[in-house]
C-alpha atoms as a PDB file:
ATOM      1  CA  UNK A   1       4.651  12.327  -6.398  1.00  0.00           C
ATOM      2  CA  UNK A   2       7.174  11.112  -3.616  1.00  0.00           C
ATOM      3  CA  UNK A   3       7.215   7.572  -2.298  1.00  0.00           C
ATOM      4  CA  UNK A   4       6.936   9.130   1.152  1.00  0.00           C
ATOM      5  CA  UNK A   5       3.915  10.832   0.729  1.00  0.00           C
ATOM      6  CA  UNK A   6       2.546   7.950  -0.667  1.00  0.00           C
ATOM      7  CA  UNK A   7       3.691   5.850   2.920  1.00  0.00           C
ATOM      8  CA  UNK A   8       2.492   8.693   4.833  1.00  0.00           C
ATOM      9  CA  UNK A   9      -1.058   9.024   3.213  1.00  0.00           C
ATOM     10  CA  UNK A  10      -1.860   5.221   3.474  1.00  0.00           C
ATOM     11  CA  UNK A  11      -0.792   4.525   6.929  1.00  0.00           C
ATOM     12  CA  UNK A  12      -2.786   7.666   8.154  1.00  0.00           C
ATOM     13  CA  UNK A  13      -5.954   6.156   6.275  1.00  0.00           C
ATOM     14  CA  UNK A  14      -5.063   2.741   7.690  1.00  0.00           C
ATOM     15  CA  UNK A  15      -4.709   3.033  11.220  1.00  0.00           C
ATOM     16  CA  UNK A  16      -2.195  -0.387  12.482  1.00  0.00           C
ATOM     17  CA  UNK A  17      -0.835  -0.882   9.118  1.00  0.00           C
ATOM     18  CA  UNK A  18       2.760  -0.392   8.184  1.00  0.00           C
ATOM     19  CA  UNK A  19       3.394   0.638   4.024  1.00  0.00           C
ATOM     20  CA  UNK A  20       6.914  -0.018   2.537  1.00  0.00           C
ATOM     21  CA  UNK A  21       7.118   1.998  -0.528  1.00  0.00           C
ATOM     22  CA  UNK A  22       9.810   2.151  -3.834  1.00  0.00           C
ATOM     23  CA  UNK A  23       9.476   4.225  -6.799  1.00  0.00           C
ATOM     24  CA  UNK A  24       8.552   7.554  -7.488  1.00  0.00           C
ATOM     25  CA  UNK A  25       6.843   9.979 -10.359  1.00  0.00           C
ATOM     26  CA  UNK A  26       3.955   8.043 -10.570  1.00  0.00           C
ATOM     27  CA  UNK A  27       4.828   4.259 -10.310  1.00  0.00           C
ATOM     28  CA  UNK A  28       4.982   2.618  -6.539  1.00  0.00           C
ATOM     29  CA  UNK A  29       5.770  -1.048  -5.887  1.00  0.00           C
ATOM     30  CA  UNK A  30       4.150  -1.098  -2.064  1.00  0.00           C
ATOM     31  CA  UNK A  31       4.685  -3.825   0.923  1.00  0.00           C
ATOM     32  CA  UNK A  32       1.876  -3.586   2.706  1.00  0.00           C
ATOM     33  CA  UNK A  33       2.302  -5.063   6.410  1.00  0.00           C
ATOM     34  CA  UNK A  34      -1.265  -5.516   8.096  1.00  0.00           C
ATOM     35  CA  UNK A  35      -2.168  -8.223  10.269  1.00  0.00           C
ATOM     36  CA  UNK A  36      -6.014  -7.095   9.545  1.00  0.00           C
ATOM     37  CA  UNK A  37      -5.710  -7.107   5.861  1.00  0.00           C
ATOM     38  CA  UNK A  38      -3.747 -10.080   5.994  1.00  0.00           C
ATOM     39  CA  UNK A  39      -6.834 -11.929   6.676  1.00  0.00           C
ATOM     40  CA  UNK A  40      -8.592 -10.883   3.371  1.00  0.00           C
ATOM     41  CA  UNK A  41      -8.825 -11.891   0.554  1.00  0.00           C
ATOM     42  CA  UNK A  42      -6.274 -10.698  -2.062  1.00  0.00           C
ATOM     43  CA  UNK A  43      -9.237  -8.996  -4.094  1.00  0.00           C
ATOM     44  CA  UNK A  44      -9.807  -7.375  -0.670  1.00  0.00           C
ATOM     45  CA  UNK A  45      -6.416  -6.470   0.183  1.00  0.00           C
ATOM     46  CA  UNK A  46      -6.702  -4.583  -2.915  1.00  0.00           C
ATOM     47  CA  UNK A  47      -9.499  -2.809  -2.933  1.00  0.00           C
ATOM     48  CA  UNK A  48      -8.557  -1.623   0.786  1.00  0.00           C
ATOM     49  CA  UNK A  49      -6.135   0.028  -0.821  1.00  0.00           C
ATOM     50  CA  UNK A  50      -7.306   1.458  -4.310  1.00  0.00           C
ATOM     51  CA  UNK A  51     -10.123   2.956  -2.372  1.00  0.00           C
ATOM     52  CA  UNK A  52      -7.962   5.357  -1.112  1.00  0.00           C
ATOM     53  CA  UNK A  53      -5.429   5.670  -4.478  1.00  0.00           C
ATOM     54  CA  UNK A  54      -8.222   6.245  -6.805  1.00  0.00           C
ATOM     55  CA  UNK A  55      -7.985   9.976  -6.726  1.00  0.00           C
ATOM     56  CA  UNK A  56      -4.244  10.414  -7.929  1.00  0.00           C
ATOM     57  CA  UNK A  57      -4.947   7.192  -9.923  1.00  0.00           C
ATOM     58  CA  UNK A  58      -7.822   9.396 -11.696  1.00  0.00           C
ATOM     59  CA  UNK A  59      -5.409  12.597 -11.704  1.00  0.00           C
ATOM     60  CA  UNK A  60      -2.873  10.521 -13.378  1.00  0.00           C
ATOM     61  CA  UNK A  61      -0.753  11.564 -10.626  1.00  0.00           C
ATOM     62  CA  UNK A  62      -0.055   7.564 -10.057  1.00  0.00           C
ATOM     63  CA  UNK A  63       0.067   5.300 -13.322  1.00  0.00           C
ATOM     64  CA  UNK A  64       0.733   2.183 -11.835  1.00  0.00           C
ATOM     65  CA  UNK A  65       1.040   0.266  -8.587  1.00  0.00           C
ATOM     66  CA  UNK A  66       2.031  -3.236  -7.508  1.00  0.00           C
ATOM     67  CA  UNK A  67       1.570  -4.516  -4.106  1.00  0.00           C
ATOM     68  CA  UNK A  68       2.515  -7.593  -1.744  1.00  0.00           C
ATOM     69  CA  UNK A  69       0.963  -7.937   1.647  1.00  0.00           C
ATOM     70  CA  UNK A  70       2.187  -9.512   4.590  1.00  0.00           C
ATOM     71  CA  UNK A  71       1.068  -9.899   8.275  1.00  0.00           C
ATOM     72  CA  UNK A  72       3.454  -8.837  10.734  1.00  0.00           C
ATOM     73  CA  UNK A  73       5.254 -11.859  11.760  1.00  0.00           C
ATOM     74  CA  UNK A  74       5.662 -12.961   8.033  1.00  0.00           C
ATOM     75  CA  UNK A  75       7.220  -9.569   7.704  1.00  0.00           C
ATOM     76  CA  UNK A  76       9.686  -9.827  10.595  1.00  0.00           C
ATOM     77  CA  UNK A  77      10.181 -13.622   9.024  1.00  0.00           C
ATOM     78  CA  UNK A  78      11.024 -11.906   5.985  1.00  0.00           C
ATOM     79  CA  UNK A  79      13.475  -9.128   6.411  1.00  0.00           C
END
């Protein structure tokens, strides 16, 4: 698995949000920039996300993930 299909997949299932993703095989360290999810809760930042990993999580086709969120001004802060 490709970082970039991993970008392209979540910010088609998550209309507005922008996905920032390193690594490749099947580990991904993802920046998640998303002024909706940014007003979650971490546990639901997460879950907004697993929901739609869980099938190449299951495949083993990705072993592990990390993730940071950010809204988009703390993004454009940022980098």
């Amino acid at each position: 698995m490709q970082a970039v299909e991993v970008k392209s997949f979540l910010e088609e299932k998550l209309p507005g949000t922008q996905v920032e993703v390193e690594g490749e095989g099947c580990n991904f360290q993802l920046n998640v920039i998303s002024d909706e999810l940014a007003g979650q809760s971490p546990v639901k930042r997460q879950q907004a996300i697993y929901a739609h990993l869980n099938p190449w999580i299951a495949d083993g086709s990705i072993h592990a993930v990390t993730m940071k969120f950010f809204s988009s001004a703390a993004w454009a802060e940022r980098t």
